[in-house]
C-alpha atoms as a PDB file:
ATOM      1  CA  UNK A   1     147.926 111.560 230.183  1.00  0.00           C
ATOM      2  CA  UNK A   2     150.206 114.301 231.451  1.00  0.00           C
ATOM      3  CA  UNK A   3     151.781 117.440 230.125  1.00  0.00           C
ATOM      4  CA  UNK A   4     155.188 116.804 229.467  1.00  0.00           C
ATOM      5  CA  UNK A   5     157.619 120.123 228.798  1.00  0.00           C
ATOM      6  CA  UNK A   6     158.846 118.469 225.671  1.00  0.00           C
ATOM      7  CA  UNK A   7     155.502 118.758 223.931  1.00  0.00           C
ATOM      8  CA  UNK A   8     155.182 122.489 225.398  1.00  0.00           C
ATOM      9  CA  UNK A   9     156.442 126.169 225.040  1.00  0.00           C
ATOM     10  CA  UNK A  10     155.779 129.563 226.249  1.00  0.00           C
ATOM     11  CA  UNK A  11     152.963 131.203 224.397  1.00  0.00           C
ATOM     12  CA  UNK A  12     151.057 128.030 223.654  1.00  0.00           C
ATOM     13  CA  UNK A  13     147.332 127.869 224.036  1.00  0.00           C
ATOM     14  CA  UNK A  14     144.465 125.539 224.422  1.00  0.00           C
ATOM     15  CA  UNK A  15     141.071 126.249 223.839  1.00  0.00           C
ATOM     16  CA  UNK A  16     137.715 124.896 224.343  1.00  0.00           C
ATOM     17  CA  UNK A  17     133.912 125.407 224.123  1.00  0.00           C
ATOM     18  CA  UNK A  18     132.736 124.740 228.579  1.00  0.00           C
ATOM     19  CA  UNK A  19     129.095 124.664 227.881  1.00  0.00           C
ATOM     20  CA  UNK A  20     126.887 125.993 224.881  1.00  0.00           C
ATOM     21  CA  UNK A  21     123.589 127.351 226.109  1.00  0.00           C
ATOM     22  CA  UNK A  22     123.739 127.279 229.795  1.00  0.00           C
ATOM     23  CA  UNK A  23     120.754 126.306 231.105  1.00  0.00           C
ATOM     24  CA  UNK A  24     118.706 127.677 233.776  1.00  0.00           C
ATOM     25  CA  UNK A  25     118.554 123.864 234.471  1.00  0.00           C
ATOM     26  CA  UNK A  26     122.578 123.585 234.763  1.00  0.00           C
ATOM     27  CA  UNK A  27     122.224 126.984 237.341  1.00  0.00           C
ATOM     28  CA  UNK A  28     119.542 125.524 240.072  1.00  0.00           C
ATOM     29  CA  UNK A  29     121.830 121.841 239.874  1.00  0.00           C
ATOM     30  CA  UNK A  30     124.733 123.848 240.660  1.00  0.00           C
ATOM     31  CA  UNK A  31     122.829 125.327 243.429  1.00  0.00           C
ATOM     32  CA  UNK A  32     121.728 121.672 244.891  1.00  0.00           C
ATOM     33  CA  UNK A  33     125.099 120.304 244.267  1.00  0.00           C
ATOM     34  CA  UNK A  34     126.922 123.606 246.252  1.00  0.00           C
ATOM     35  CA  UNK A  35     124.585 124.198 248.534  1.00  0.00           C
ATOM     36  CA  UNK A  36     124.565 127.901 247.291  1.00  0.00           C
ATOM     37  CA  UNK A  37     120.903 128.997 247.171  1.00  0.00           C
ATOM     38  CA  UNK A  38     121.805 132.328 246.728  1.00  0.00           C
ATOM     39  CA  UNK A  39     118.381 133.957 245.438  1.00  0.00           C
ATOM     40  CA  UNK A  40     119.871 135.460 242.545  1.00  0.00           C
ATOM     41  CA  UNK A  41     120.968 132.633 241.469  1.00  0.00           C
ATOM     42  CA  UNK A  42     117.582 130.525 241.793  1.00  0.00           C
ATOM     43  CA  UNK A  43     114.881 133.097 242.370  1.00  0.00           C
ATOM     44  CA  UNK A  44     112.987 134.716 239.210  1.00  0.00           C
ATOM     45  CA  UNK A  45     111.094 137.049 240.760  1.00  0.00           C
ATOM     46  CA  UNK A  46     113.343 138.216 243.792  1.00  0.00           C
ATOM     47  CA  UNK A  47     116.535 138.896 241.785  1.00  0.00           C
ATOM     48  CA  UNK A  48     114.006 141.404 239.251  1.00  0.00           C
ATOM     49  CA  UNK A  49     112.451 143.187 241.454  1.00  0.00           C
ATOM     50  CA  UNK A  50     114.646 143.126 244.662  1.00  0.00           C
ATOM     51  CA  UNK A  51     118.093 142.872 243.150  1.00  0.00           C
ATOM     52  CA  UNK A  52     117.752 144.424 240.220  1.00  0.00           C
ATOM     53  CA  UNK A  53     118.982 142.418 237.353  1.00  0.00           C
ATOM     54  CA  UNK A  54     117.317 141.234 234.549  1.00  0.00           C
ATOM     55  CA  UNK A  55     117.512 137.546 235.256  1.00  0.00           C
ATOM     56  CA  UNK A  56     118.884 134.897 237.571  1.00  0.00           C
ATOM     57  CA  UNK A  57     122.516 134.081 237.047  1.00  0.00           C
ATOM     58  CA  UNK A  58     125.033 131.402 237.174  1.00  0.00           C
ATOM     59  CA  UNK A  59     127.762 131.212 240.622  1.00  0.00           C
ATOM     60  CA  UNK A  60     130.864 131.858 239.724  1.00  0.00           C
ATOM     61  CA  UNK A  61     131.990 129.062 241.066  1.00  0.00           C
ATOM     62  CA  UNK A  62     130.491 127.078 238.599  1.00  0.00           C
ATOM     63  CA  UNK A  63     131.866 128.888 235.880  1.00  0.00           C
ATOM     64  CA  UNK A  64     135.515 128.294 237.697  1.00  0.00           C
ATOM     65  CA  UNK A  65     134.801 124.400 238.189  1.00  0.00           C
ATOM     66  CA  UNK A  66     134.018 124.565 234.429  1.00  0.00           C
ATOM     67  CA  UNK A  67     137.234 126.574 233.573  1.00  0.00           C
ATOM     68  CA  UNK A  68     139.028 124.124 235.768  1.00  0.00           C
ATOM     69  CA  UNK A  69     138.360 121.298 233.995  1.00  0.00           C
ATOM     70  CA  UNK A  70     139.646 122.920 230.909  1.00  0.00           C
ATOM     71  CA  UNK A  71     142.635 123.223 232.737  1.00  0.00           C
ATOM     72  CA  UNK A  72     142.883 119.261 233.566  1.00  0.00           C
ATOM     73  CA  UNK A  73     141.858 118.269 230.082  1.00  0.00           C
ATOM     74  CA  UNK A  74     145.315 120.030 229.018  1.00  0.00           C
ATOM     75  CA  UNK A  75     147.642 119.397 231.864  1.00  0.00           C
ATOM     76  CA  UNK A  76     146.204 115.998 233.132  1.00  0.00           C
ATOM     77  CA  UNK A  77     144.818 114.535 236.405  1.00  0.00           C
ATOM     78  CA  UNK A  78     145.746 115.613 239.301  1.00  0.00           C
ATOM     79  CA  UNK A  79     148.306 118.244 238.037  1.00  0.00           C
ATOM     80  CA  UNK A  80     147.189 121.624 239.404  1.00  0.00           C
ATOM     81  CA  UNK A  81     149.447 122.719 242.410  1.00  0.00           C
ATOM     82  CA  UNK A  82     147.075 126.210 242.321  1.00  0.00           C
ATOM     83  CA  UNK A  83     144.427 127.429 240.169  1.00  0.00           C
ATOM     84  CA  UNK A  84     142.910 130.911 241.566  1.00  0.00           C
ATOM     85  CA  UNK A  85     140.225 132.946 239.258  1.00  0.00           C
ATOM     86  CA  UNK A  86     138.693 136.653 239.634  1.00  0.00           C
ATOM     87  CA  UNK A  87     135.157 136.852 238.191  1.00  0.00           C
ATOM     88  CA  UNK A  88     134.775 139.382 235.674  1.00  0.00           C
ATOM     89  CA  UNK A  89     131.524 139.487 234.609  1.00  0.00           C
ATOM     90  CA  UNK A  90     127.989 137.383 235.274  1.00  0.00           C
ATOM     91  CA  UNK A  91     127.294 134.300 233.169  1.00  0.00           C
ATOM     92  CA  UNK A  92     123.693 134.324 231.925  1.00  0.00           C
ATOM     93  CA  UNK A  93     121.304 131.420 231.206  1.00  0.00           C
ATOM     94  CA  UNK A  94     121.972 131.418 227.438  1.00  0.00           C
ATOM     95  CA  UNK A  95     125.370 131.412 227.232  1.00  0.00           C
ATOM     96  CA  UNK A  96     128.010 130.334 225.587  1.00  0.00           C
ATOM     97  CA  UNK A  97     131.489 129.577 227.424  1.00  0.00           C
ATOM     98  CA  UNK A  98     134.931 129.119 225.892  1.00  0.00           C
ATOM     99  CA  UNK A  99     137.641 128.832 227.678  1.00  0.00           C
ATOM    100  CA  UNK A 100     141.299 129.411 226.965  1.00  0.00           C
ATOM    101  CA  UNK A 101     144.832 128.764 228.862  1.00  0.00           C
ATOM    102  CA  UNK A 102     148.417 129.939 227.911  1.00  0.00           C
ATOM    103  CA  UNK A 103     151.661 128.625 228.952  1.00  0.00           C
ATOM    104  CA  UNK A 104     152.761 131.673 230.668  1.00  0.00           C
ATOM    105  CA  UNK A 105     156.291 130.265 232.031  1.00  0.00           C
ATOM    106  CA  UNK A 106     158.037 126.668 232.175  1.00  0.00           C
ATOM    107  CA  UNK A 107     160.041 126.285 235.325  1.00  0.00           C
ATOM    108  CA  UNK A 108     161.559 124.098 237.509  1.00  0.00           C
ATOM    109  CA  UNK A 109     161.052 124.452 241.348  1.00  0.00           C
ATOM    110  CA  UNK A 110     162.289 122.233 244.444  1.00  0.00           C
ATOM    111  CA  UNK A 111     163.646 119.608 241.438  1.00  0.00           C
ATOM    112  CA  UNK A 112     160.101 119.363 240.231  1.00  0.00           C
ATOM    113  CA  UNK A 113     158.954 120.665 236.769  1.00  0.00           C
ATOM    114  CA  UNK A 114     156.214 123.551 236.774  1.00  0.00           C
ATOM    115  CA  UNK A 115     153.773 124.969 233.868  1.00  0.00           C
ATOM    116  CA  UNK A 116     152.212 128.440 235.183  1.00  0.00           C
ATOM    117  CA  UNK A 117     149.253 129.070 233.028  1.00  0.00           C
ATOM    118  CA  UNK A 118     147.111 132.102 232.391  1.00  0.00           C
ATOM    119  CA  UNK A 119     143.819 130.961 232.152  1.00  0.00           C
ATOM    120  CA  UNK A 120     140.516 133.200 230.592  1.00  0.00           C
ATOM    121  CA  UNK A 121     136.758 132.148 229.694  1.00  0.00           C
ATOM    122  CA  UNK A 122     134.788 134.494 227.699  1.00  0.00           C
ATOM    123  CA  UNK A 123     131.356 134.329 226.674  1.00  0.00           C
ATOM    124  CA  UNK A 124     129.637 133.986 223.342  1.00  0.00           C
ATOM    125  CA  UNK A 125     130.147 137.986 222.573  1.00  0.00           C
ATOM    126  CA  UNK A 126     133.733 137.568 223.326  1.00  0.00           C
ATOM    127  CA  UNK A 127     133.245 139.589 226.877  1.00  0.00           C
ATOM    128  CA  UNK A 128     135.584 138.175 229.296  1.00  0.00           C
ATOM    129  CA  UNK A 129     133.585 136.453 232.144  1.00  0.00           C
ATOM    130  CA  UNK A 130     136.705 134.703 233.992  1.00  0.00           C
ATOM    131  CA  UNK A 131     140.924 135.240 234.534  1.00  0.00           C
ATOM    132  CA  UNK A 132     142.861 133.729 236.284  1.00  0.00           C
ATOM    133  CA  UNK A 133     146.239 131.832 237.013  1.00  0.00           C
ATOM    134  CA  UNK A 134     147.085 127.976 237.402  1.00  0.00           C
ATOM    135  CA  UNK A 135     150.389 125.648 238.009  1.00  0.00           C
ATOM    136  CA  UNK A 136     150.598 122.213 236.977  1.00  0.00           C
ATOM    137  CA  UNK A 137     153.486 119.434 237.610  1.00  0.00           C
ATOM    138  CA  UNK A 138     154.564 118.740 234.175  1.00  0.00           C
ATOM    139  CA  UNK A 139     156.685 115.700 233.197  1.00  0.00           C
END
């Protein structure tokens, strides 16, 4: 189903929970799937006592694939035009993901109808993990 500008308006927002308890689990998949074995990502004891931070953590781009699909449950399949994020803050086995995008501005470019969306995740303590911006085709 697609986003049609007749159902939308600047300032509306959609919301949803990404993942509840991110799993250490979730992390080393991600890894396998990405082919990212970053160490701090996968490796207990390196990323303590080499890296210096308390525990492994997730890649961001697995926190943006998860924003991202936020993004296509609200605009539809095959909708985005761009979607580009800046990580924020690290995502920690444990938490807690919601993520939230805004109609920013309806517009209408080369006869073809355009959502730009500001998009944010934030974690369970409300601490902004994710921003970013997206554009969808819109019917």
């Amino acid at each position: 189903m697609a986003l049609k500008s007749s159902d939308i308006k600047v300032g509306d927002t959609h919301s949803q929970v990404l993942v509840e308890d991110l799993k250490r689990t979730q992390i080393v998949q991600y890894a396998g799937a990405s082919g990212d074995y970053n160490p701090v990502h996968t490796d207990e004891k390196f990323v303590t006592e080499v890296a210096g931070y308390p525990t492994v953590f997730a890649h961001g781009m697995l926190t943006m694939g998860m924003t991202g699909k936020l993004l296509t449950d609200f605009v539809g399949d095959g909708r985005l035009t761009k979607y580009g994020v800046r990580f924020v803050n690290q995502v920690w086995p444990g938490d807690t993901l919601t993520g939230t995008c805004e109609i920013a501005e309806i517009r209408e470019e080369d006869g073809q109808k355009l959502a730009d969306l500001t998009v944010t995740t934030v974690n369970q303590d409300g601490a902004t993990v994710l921003t970013g911006n997206a554009t969808a085709r819109i019917d």
